[in-house]
Protein backbone atom coordinates (compact mmCIF):
# COMPACT_ATOMS: atom_id res chain seq x y z
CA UNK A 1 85.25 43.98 31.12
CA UNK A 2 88.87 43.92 30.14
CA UNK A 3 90.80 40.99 30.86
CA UNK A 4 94.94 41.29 32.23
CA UNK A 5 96.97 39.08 29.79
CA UNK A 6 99.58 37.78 32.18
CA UNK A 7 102.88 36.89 31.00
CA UNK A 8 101.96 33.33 32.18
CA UNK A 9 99.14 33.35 30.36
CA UNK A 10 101.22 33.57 27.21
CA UNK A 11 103.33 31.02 28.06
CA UNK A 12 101.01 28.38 28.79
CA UNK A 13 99.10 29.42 25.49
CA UNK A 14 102.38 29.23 23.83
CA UNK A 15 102.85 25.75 25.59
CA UNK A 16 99.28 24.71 24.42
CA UNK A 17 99.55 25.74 20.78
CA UNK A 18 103.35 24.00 20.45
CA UNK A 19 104.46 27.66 19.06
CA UNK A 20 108.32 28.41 18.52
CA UNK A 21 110.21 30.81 16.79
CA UNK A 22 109.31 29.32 13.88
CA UNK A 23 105.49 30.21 14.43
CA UNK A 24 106.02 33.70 14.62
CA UNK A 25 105.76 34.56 10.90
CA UNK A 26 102.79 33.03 10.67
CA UNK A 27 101.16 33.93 13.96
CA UNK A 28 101.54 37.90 13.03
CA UNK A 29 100.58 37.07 9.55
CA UNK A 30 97.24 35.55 11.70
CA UNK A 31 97.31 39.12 13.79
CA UNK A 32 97.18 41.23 10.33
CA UNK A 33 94.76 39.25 8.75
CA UNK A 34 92.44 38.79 11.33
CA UNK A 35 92.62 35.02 10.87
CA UNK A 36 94.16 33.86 14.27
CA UNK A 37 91.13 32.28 15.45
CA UNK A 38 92.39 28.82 15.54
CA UNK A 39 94.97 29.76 17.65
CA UNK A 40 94.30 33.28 18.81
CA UNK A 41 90.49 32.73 20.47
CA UNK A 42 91.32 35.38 22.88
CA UNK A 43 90.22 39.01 21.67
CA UNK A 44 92.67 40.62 24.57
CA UNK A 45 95.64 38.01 24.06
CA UNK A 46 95.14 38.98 20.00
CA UNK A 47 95.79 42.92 21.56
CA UNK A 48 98.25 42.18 23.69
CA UNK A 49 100.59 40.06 20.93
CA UNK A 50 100.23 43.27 18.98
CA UNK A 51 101.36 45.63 21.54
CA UNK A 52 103.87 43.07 22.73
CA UNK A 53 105.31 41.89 19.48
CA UNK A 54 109.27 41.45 20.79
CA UNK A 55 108.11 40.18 23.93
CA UNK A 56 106.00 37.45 22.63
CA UNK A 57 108.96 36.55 20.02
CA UNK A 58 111.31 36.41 22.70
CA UNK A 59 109.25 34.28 24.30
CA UNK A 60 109.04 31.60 22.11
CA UNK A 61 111.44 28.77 22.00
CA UNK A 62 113.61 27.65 19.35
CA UNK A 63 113.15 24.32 18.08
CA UNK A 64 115.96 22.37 17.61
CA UNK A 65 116.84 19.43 15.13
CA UNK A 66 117.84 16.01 16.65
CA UNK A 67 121.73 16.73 16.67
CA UNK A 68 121.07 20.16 18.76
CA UNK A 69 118.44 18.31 20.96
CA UNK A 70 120.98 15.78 21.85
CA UNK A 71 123.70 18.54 22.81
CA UNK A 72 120.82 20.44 24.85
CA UNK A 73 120.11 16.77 27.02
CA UNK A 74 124.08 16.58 27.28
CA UNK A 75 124.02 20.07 28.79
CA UNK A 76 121.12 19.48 31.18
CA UNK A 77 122.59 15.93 32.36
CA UNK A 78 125.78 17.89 32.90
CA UNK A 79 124.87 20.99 34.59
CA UNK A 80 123.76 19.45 37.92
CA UNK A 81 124.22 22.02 39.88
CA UNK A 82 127.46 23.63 38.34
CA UNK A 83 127.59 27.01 37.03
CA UNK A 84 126.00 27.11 33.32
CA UNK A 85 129.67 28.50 32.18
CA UNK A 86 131.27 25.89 34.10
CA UNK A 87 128.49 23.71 32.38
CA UNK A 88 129.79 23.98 29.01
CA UNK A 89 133.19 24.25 29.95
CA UNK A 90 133.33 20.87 31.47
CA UNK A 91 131.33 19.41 28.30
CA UNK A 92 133.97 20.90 25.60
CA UNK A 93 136.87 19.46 28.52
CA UNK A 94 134.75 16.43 27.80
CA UNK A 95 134.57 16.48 24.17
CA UNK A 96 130.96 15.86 24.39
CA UNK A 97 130.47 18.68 22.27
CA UNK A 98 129.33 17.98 18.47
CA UNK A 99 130.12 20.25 16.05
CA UNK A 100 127.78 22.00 14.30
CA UNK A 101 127.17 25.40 12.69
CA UNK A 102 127.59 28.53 14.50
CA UNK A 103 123.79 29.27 14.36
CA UNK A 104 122.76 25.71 15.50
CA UNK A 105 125.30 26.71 18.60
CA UNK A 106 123.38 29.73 19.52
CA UNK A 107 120.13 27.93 19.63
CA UNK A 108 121.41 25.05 21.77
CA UNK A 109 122.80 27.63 24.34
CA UNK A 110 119.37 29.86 24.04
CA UNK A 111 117.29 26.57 24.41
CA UNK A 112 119.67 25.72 27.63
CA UNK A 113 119.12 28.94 29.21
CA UNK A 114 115.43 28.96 28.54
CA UNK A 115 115.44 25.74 30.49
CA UNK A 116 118.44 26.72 33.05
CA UNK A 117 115.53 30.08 33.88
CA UNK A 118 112.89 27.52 34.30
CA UNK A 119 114.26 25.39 36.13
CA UNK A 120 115.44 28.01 38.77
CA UNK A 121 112.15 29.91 39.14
């Protein structure tokens, strides 16, 4: 009997297992080797994260150092409620802002819309 691999599924095995984009590499290295089995138990989840490669790395979030985790709780503490633009308008207004590398920027705002989608499911 086949079993449906839910997105939900993956994200609560993704939750379990503490991946982020950072475990990708070494999850598909698990895939192509056939050595997943710590984290990969499931024969049809192991299918479907082959037939669903940029889907499951999309899904995984990034993992930020302790600067960019700050900046992210700024942004949630700020939002309340405001428009996400607004959000980070309102913060750079603010100057609550740190700098920090263009790259480190981009994960902040991915991690704040990963939790901005949660949070309005």
């Amino acid at each position: 009997m086949e079993e449906n691999i839910t997105i939900e599924f993956v994200k609560e095995w993704i939750d379990k297992h503490n991946l982020t984009k950072d475990s990708f590499d070494r999850i598909m290295n698990d895939l192509i080797y056939n050595s997943g089995h710590n984290y990969i138990d499931n024969p049809y989840l192991r299918y479907w994260l082959i037939d669903n490669t940029y889907k499951f790395r999309g899904m995984l979030p990034v993992e930020l150092n302790e600067n960019q985790q700050v900046v992210l709780e700024a942004l949630k503490a700020y939002q309340d409620g405001w428009d996400p633009f607004f959000t980070i308008w309102h913060m750079m207004e603010d100057n609550e802002i740190s700098s920090m590398p263009t790259k480190e920027q981009f994960q902040v705002l991915a991690a704040f819309a990963e939790w901005g989608n949660k949070s309005n499911e």
